[in-house]
N, C-alpha and C. Protein backbone atom coordinates (compact mmCIF):
# COMPACT_ATOMS: atom_id res chain seq x y z
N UNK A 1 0.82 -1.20 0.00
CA UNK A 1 0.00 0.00 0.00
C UNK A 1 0.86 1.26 0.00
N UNK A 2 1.84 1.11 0.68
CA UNK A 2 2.83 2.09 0.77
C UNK A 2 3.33 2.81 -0.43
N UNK A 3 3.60 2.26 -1.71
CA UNK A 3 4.09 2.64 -3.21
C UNK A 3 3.01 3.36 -3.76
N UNK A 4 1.61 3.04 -3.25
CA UNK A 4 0.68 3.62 -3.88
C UNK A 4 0.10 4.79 -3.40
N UNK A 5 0.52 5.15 -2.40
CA UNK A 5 0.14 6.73 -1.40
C UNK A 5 1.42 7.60 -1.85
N UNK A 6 2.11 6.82 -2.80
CA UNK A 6 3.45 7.65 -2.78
C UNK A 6 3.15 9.06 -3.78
N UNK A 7 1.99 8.29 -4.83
CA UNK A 7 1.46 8.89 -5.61
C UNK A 7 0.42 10.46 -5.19
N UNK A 8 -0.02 10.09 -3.75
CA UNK A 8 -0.47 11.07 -3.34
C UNK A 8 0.10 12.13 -2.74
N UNK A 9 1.46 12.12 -2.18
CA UNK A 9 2.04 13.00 -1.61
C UNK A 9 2.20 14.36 -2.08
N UNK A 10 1.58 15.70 -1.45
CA UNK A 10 1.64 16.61 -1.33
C UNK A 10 -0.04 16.87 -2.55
N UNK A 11 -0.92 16.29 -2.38
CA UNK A 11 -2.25 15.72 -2.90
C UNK A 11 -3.34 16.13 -1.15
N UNK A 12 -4.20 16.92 -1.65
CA UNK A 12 -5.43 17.06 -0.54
C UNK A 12 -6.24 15.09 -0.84
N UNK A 13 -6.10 14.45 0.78
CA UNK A 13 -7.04 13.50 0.83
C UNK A 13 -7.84 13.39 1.83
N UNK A 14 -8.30 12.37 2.13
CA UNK A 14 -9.40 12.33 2.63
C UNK A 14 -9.22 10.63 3.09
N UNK A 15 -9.27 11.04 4.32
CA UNK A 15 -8.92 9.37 4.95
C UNK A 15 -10.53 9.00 6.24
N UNK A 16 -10.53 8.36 6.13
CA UNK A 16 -12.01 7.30 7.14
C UNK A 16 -10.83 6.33 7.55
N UNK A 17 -11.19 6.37 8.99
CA UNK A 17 -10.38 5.39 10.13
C UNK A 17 -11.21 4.53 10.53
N UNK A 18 -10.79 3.70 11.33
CA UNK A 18 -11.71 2.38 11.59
C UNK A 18 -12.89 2.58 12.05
N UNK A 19 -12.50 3.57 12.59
CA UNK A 19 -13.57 4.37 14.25
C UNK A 19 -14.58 5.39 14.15
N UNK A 20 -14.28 5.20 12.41
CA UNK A 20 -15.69 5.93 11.62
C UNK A 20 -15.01 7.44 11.73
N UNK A 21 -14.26 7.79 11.74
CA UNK A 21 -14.11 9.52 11.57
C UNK A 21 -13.23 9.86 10.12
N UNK A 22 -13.55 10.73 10.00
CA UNK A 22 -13.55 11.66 8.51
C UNK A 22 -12.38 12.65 8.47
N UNK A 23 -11.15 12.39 8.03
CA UNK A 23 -9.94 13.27 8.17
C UNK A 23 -9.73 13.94 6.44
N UNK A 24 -9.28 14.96 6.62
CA UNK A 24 -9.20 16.13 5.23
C UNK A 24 -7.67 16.72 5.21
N UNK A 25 -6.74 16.60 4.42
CA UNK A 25 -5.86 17.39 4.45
C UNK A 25 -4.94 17.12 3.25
N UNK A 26 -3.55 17.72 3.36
CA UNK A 26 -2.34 17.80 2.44
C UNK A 26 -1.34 16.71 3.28
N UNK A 27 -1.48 15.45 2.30
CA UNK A 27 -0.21 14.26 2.33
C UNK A 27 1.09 14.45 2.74
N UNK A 28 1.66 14.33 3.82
CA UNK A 28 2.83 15.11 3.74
C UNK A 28 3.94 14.32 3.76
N UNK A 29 3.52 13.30 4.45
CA UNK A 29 4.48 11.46 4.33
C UNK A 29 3.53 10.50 4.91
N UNK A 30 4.68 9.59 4.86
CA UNK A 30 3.96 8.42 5.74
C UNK A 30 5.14 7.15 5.84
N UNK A 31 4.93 6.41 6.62
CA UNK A 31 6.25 5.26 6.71
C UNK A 31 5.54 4.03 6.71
N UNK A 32 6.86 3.35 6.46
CA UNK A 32 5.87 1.79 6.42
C UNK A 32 5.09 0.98 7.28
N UNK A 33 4.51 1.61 8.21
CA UNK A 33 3.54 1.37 8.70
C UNK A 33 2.29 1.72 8.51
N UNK A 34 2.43 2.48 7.29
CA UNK A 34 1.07 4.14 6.63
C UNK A 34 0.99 4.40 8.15
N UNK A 35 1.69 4.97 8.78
CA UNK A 35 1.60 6.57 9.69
C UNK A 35 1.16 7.40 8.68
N UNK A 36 0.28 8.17 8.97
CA UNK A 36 0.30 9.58 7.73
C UNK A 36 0.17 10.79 8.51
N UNK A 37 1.08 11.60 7.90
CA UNK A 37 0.57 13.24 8.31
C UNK A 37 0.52 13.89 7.63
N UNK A 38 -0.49 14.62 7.78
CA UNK A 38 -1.67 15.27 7.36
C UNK A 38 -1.00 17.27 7.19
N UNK A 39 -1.24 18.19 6.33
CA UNK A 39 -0.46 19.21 7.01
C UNK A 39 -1.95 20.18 6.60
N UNK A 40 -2.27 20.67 6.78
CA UNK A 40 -3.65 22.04 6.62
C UNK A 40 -4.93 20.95 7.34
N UNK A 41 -4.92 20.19 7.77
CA UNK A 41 -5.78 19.15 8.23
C UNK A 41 -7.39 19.60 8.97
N UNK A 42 -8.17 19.32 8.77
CA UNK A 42 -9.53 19.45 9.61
C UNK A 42 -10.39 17.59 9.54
N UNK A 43 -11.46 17.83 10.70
CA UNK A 43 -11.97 16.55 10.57
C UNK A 43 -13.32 17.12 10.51
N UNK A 44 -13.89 16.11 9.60
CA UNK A 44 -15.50 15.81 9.45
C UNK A 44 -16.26 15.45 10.04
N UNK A 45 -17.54 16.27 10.81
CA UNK A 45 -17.65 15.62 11.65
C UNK A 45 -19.32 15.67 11.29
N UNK A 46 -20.22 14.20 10.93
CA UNK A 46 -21.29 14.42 10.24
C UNK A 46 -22.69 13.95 11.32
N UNK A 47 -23.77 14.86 10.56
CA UNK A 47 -24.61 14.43 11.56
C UNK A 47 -25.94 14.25 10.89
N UNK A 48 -27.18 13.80 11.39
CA UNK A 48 -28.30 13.55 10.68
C UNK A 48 -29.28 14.37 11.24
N UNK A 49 -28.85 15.33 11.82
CA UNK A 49 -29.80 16.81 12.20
C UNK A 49 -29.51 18.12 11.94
N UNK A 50 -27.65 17.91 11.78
CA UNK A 50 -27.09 19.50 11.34
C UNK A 50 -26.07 19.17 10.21
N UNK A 51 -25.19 20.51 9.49
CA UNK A 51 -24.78 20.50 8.72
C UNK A 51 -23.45 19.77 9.09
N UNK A 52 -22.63 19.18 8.26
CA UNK A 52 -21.00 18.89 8.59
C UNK A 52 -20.55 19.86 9.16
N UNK A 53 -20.28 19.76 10.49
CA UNK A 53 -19.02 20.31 11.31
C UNK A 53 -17.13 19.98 11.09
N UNK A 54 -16.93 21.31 10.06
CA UNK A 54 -15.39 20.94 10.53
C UNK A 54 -14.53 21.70 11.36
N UNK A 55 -13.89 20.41 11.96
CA UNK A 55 -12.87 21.03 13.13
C UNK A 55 -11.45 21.09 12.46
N UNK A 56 -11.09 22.33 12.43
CA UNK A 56 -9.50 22.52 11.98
C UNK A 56 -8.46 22.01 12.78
N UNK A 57 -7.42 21.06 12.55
CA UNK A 57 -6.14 20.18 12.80
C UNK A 57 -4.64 20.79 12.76
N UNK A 58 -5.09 21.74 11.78
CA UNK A 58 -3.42 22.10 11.31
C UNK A 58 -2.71 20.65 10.86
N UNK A 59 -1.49 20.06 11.61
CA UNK A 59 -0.34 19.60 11.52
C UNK A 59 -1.29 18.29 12.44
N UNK A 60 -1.43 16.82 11.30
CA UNK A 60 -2.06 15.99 12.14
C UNK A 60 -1.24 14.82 12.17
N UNK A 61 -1.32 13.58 13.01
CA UNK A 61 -0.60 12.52 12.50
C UNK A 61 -1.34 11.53 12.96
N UNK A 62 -2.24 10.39 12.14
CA UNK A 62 -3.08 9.37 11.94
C UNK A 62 -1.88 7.86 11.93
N UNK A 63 -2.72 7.61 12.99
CA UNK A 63 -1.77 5.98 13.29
C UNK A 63 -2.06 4.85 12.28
N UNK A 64 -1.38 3.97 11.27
CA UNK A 64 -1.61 3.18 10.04
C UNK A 64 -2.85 2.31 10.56
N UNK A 65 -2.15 1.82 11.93
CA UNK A 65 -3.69 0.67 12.03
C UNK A 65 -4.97 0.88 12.77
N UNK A 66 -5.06 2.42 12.43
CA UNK A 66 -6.08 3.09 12.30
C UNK A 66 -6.96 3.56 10.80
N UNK A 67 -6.18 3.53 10.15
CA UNK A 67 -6.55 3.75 8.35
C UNK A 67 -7.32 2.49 7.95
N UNK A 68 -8.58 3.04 7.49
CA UNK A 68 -9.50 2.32 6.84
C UNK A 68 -9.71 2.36 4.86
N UNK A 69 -9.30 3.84 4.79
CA UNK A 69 -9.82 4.20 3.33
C UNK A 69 -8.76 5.20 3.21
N UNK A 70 -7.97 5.88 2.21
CA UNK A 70 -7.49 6.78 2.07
C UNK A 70 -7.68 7.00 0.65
N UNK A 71 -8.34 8.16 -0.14
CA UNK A 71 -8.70 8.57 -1.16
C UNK A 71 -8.24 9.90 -1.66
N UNK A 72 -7.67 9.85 -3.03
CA UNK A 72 -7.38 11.73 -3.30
C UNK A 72 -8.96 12.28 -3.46
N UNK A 73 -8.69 13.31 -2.72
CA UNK A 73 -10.20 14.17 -2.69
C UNK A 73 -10.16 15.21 -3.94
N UNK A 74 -11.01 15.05 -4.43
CA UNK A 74 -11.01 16.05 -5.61
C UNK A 74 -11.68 17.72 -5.12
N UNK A 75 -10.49 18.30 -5.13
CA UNK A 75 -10.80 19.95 -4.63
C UNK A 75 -11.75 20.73 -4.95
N UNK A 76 -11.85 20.84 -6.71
CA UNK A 76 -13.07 21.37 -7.27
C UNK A 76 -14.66 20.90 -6.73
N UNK A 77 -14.71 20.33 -6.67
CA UNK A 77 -15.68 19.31 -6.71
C UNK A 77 -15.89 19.35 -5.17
N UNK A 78 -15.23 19.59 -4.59
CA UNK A 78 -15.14 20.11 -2.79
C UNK A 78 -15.40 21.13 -2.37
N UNK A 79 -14.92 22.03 -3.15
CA UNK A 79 -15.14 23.45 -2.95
C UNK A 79 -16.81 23.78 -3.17
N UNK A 80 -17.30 22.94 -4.18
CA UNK A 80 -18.84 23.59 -4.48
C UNK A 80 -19.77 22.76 -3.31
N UNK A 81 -19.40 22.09 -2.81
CA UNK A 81 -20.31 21.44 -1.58
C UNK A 81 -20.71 22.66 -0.62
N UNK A 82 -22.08 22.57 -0.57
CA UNK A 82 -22.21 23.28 0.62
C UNK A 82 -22.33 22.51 1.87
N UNK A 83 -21.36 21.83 2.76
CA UNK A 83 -21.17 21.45 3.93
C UNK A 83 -22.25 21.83 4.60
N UNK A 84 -22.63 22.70 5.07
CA UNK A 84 -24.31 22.92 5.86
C UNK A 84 -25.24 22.37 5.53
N UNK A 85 -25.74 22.04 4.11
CA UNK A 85 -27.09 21.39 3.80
C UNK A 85 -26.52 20.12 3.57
N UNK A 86 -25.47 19.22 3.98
CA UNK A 86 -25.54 18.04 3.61
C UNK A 86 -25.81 17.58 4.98
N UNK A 87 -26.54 16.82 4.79
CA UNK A 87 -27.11 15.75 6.34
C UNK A 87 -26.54 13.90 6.35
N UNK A 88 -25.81 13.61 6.91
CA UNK A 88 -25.80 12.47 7.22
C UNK A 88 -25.22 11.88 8.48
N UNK A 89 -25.65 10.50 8.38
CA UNK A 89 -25.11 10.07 9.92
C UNK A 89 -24.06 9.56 10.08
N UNK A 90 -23.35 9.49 11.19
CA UNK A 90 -21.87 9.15 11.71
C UNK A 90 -21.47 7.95 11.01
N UNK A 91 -19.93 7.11 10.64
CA UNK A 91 -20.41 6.23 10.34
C UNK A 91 -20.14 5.40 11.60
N UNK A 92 -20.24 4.09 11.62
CA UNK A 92 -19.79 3.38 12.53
C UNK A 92 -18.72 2.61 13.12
N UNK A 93 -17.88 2.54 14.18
CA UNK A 93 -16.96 1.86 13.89
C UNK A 93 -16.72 0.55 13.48
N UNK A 94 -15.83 0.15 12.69
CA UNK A 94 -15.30 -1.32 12.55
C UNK A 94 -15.28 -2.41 13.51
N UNK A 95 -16.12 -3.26 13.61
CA UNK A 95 -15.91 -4.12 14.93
C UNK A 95 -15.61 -5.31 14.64
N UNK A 96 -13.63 -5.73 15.21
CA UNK A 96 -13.30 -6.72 14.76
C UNK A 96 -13.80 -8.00 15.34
């Protein structure tokens, strides 16, 4: 997995952890364990009564065997979301 995030570095993504939470930022490394850090970072925080809450991170660092999904987020296409009118629910965590 490691060769293939290599591709993302210095790339805005978008990572989901086991534990169901929603991370946003700029790739900045990661080691062979996928440690990743994150650098302009905020988290998603979704709900099924109010709009997405994001909380700003700055400088983050996500533990590998915590990584569930890691995806390049497409910016354009981010930017036109209006985060307030989207409604949904948390997801859930992974239960091994």
């Amino acid at each position: 997995m490691s060769s293939q995030l290599e591709g993302y570095v210095n790339r805005v993504v978008s990572i989901i952890t086991s534990d169901g939470r929603n991370f946003v930022g700029t790739l900045k490394g990661f080691d062979q364990t996928i440690n990743i850090i994150l650098d302009d970072s905020h988290e998603r925080v979704y709900s099924g009564s109010q709009g997405i809450e994001q909380i700003p991170l700055g400088l983050h660092l996500i533990r590998g065997d915590n990584i569930a999904v890691v995806g390049e987020l497409d910016e354009d296409t981010d930017a036109r979301l209006d985060l307030n009118a989207i409604r949904a629910e948390p997801l859930n965590p992974i239960v091994h």
